[in-house]
PDB file of N, CA and C in Angstrom:
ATOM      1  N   UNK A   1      -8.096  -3.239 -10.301  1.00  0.00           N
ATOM      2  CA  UNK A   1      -8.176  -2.240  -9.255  1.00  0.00           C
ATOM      3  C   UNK A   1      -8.505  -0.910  -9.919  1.00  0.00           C
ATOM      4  N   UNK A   2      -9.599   0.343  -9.790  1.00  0.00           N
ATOM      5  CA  UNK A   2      -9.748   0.799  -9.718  1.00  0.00           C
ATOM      6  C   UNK A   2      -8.578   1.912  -9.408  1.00  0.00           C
ATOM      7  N   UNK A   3      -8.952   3.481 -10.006  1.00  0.00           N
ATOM      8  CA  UNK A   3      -8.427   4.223  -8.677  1.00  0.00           C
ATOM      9  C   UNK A   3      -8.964   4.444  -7.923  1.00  0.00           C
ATOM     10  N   UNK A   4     -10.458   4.075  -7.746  1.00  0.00           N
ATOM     11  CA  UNK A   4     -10.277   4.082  -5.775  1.00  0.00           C
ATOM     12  C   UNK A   4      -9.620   3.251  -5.218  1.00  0.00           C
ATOM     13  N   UNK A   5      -9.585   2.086  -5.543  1.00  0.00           N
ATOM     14  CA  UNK A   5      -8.742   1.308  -4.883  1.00  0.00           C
ATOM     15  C   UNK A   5      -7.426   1.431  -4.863  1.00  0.00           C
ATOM     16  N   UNK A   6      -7.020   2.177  -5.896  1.00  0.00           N
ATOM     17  CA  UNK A   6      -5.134   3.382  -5.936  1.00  0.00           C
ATOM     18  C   UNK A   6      -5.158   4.177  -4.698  1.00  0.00           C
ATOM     19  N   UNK A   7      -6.482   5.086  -4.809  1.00  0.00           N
ATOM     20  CA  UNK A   7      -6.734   5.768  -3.080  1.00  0.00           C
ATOM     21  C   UNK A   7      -6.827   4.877  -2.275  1.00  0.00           C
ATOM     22  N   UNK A   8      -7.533   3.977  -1.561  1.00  0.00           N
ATOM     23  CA  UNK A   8      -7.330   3.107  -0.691  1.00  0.00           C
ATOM     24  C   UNK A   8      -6.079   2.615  -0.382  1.00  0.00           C
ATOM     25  N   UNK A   9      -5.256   2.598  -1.200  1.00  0.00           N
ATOM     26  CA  UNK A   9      -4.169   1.741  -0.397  1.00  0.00           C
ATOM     27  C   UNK A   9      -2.908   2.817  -0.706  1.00  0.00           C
ATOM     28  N   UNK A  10      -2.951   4.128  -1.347  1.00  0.00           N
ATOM     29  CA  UNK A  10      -2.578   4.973  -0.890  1.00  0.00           C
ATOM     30  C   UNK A  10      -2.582   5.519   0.357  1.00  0.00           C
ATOM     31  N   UNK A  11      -3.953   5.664   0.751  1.00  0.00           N
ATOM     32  CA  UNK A  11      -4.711   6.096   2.302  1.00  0.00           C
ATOM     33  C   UNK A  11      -3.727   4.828   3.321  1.00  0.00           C
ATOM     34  N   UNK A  12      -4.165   3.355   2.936  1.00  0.00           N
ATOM     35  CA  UNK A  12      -3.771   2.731   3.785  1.00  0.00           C
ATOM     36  C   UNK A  12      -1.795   2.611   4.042  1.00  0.00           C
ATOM     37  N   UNK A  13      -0.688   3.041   3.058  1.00  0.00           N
ATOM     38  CA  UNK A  13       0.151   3.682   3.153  1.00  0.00           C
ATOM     39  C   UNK A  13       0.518   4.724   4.059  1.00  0.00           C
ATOM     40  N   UNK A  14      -0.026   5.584   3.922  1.00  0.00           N
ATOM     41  CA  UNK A  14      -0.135   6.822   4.626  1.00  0.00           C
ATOM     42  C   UNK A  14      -0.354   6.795   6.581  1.00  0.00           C
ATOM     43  N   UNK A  15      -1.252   5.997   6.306  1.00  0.00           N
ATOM     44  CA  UNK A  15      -1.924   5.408   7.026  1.00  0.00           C
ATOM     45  C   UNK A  15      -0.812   4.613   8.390  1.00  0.00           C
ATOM     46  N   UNK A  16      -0.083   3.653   7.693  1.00  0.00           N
ATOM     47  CA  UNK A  16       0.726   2.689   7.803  1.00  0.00           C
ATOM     48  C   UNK A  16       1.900   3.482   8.517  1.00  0.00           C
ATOM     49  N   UNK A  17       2.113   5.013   7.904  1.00  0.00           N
ATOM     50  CA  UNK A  17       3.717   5.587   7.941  1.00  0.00           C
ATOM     51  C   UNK A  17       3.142   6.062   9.375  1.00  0.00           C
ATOM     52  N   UNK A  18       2.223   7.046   9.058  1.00  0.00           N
ATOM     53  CA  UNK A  18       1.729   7.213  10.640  1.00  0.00           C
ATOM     54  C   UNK A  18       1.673   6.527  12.017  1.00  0.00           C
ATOM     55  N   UNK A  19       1.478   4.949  12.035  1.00  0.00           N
ATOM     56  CA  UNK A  19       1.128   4.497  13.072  1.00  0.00           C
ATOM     57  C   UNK A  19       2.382   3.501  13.452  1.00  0.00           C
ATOM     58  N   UNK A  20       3.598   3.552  12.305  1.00  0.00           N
ATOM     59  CA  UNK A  20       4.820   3.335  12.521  1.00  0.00           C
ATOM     60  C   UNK A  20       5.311   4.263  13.434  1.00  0.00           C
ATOM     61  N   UNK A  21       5.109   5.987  13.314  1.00  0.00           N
ATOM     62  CA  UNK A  21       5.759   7.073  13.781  1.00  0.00           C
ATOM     63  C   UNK A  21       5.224   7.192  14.857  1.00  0.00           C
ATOM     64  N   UNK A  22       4.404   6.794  15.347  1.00  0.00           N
ATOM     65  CA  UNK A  22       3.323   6.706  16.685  1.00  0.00           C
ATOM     66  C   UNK A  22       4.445   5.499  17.538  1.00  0.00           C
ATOM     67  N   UNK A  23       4.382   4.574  17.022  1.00  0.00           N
ATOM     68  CA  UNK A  23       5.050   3.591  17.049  1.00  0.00           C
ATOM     69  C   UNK A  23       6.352   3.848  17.929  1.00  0.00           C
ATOM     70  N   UNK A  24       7.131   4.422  17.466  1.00  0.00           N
ATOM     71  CA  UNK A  24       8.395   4.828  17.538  1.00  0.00           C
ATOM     72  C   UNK A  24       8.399   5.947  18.278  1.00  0.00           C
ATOM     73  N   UNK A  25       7.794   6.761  18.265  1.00  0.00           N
ATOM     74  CA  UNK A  25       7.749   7.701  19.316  1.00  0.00           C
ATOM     75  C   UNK A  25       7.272   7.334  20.839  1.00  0.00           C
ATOM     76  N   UNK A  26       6.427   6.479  21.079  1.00  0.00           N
ATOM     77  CA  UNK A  26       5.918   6.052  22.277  1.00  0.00           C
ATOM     78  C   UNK A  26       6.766   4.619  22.414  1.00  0.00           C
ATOM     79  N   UNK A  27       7.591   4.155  21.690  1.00  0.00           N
ATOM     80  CA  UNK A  27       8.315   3.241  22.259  1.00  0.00           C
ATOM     81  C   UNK A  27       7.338   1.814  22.077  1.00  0.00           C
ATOM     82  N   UNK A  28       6.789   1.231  20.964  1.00  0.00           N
ATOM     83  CA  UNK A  28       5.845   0.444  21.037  1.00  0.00           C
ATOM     84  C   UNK A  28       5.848  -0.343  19.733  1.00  0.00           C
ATOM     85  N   UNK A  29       6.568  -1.370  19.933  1.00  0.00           N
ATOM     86  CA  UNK A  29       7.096  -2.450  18.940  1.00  0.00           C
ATOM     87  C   UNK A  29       6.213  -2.705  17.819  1.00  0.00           C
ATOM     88  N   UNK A  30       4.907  -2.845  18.797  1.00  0.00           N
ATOM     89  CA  UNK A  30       3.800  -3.471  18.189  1.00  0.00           C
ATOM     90  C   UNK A  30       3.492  -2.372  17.402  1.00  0.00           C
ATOM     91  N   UNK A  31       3.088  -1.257  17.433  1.00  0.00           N
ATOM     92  CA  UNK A  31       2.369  -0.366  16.312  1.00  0.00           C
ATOM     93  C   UNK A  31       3.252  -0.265  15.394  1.00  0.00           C
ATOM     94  N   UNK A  32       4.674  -0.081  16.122  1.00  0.00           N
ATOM     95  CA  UNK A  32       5.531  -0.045  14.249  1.00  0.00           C
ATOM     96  C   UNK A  32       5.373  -1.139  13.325  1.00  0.00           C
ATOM     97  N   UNK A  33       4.872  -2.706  14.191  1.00  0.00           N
ATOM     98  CA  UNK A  33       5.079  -3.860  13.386  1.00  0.00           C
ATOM     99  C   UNK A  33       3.783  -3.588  12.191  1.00  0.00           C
ATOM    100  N   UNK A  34       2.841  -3.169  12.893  1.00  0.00           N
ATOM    101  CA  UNK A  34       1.614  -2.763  12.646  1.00  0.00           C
ATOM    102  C   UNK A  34       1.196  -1.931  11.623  1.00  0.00           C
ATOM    103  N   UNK A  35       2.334  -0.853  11.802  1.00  0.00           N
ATOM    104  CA  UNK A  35       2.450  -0.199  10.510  1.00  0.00           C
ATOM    105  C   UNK A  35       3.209  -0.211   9.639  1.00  0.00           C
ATOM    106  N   UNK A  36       4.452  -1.214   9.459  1.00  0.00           N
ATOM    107  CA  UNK A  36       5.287  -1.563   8.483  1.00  0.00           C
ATOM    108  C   UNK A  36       4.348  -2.547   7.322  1.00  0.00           C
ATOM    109  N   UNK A  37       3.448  -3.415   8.153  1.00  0.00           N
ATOM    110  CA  UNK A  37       2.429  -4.595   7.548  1.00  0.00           C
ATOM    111  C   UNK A  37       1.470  -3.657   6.701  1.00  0.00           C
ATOM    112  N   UNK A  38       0.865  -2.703   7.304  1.00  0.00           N
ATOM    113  CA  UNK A  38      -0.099  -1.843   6.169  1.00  0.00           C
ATOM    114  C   UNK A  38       0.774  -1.173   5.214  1.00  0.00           C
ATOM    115  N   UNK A  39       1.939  -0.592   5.125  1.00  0.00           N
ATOM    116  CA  UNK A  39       2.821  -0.195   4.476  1.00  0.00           C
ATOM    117  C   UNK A  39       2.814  -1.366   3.297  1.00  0.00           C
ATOM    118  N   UNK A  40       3.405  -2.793   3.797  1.00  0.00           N
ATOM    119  CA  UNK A  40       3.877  -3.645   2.807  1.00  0.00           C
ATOM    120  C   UNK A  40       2.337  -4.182   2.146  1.00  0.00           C
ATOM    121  N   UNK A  41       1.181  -4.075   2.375  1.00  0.00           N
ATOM    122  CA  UNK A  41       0.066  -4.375   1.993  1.00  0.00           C
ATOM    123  C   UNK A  41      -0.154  -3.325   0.262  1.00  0.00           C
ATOM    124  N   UNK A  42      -0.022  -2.344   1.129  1.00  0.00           N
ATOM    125  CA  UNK A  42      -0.338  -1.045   0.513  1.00  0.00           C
ATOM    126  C   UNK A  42       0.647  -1.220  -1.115  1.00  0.00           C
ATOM    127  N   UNK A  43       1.665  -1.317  -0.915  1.00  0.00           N
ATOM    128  CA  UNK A  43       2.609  -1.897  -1.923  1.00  0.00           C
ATOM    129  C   UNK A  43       2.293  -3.006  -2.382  1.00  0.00           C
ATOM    130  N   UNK A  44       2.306  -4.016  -1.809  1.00  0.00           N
ATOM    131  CA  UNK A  44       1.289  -5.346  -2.788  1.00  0.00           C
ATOM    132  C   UNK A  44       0.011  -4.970  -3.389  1.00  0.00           C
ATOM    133  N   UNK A  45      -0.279  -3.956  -3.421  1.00  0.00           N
ATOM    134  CA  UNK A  45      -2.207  -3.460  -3.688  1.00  0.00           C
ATOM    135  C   UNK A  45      -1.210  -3.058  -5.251  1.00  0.00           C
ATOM    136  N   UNK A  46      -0.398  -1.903  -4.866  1.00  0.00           N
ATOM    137  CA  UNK A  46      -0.259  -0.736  -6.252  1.00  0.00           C
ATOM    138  C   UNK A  46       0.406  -1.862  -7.021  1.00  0.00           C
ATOM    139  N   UNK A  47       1.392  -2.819  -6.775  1.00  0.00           N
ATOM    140  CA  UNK A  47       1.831  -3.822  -7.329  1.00  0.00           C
ATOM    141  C   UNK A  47       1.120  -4.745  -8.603  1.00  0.00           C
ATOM    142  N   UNK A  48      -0.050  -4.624  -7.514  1.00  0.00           N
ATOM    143  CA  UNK A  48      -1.046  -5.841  -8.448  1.00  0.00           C
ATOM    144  C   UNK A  48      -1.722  -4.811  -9.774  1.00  0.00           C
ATOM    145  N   UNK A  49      -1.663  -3.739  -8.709  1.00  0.00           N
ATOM    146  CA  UNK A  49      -2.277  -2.563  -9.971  1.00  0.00           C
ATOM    147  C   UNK A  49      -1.781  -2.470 -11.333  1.00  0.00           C
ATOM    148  N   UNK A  50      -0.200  -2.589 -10.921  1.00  0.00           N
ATOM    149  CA  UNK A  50       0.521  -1.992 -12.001  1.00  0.00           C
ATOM    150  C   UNK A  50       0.489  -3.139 -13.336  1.00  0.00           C
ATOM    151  N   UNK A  51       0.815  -4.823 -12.550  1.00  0.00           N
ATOM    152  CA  UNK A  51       0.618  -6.096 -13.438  1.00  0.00           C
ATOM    153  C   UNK A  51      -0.630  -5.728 -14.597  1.00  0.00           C
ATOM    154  N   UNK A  52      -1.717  -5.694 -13.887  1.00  0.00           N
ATOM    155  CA  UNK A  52      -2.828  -5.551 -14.463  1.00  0.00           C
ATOM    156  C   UNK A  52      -2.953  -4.254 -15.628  1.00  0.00           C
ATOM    157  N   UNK A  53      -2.683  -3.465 -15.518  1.00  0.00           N
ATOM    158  CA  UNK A  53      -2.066  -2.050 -16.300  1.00  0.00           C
ATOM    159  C   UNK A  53      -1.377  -2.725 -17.349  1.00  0.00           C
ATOM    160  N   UNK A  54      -0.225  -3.342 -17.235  1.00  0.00           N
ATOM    161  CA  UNK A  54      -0.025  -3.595 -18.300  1.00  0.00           C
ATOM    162  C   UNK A  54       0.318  -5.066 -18.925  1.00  0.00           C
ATOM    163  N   UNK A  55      -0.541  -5.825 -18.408  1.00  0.00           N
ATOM    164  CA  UNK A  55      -1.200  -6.825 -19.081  1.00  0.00           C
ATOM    165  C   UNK A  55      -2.109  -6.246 -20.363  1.00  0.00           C
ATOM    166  N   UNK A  56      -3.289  -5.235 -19.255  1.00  0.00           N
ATOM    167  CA  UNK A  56      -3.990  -4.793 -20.494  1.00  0.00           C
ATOM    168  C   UNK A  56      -3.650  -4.131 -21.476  1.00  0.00           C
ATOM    169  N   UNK A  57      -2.418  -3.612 -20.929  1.00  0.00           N
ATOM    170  CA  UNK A  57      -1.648  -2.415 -22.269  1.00  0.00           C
ATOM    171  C   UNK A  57      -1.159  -3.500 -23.772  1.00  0.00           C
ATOM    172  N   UNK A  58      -0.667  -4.521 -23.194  1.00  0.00           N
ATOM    173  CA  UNK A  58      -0.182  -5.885 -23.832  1.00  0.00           C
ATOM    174  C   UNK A  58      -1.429  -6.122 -24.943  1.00  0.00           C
ATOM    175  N   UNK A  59      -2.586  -6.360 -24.076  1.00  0.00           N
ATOM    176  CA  UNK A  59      -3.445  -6.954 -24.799  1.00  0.00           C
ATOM    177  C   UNK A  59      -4.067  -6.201 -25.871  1.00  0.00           C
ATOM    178  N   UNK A  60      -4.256  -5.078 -25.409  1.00  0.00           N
ATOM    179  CA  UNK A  60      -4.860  -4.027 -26.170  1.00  0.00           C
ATOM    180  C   UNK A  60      -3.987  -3.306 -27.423  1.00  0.00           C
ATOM    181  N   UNK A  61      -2.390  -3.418 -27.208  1.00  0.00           N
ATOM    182  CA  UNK A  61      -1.777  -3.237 -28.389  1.00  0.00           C
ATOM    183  C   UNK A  61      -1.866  -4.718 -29.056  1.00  0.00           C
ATOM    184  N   UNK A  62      -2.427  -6.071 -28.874  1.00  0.00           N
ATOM    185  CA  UNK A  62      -1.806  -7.340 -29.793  1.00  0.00           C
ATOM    186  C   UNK A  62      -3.342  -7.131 -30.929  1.00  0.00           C
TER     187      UNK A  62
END
Protein backbone atom coordinates (compact mmCIF):
# COMPACT_ATOMS: atom_id res chain seq x y z
CA UNK A 1 0.00 0.00 0.00
CA UNK A 2 1.14 3.13 -0.91
CA UNK A 3 0.47 6.41 0.91
CA UNK A 4 -2.14 7.10 -1.23
CA UNK A 5 -3.65 4.31 -0.35
CA UNK A 6 -2.79 5.53 3.68
CA UNK A 7 -4.99 8.62 2.26
CA UNK A 8 -7.66 6.56 0.93
CA UNK A 9 -8.59 4.76 3.73
CA UNK A 10 -7.83 7.54 5.94
CA UNK A 11 -10.48 9.55 3.73
CA UNK A 12 -12.59 6.39 3.86
CA UNK A 13 -12.35 6.54 7.93
CA UNK A 14 -13.27 9.90 8.09
CA UNK A 15 -15.59 9.25 5.82
CA UNK A 16 -17.14 6.31 7.82
CA UNK A 17 -17.23 8.64 11.27
CA UNK A 18 -19.35 11.03 9.35
CA UNK A 19 -22.06 8.93 7.99
CA UNK A 20 -22.21 7.08 11.44
CA UNK A 21 -22.99 10.77 12.93
CA UNK A 22 -25.55 11.34 10.17
CA UNK A 23 -26.63 8.10 11.23
CA UNK A 24 -27.37 8.82 14.68
CA UNK A 25 -28.58 12.03 14.40
CA UNK A 26 -31.48 11.26 11.99
CA UNK A 27 -32.23 8.13 13.80
CA UNK A 28 -31.13 5.62 10.99
CA UNK A 29 -29.70 2.23 11.89
CA UNK A 30 -28.67 1.66 8.56
CA UNK A 31 -26.16 4.58 7.94
CA UNK A 32 -24.52 3.99 11.31
CA UNK A 33 -24.21 0.22 10.24
CA UNK A 34 -22.84 1.73 7.14
CA UNK A 35 -20.47 3.70 8.67
CA UNK A 36 -19.08 1.54 11.40
CA UNK A 37 -18.25 -1.09 8.13
CA UNK A 38 -16.13 1.76 6.33
CA UNK A 39 -14.61 2.57 9.67
CA UNK A 40 -13.66 -1.25 10.23
CA UNK A 41 -12.46 -1.46 6.46
CA UNK A 42 -10.44 1.57 6.84
CA UNK A 43 -8.59 -0.18 9.82
CA UNK A 44 -8.10 -3.46 7.97
CA UNK A 45 -6.45 -1.20 5.01
CA UNK A 46 -3.78 0.66 7.70
CA UNK A 47 -3.49 -2.87 9.27
CA UNK A 48 -2.32 -4.55 6.20
CA UNK A 49 -0.15 -1.43 5.77
CA UNK A 50 1.54 -1.71 8.83
CA UNK A 51 2.30 -5.96 8.30
CA UNK A 52 3.85 -5.03 5.15
CA UNK A 53 6.09 -2.09 6.75
CA UNK A 54 7.53 -4.29 8.66
CA UNK A 55 7.95 -7.36 6.99
CA UNK A 56 10.03 -5.17 4.79
CA UNK A 57 11.82 -3.57 7.72
CA UNK A 58 12.61 -7.46 8.66
CA UNK A 59 13.83 -8.12 5.37
CA UNK A 60 15.82 -5.29 4.69
CA UNK A 61 17.70 -5.43 8.08
CA UNK A 62 18.44 -9.66 7.43
Amino acid sequence: MSTEDRVQATAKNIEGKVQETVGEVTGDPQQQAEGRAKQVEASVEHTQENIKENVKEQIDRA
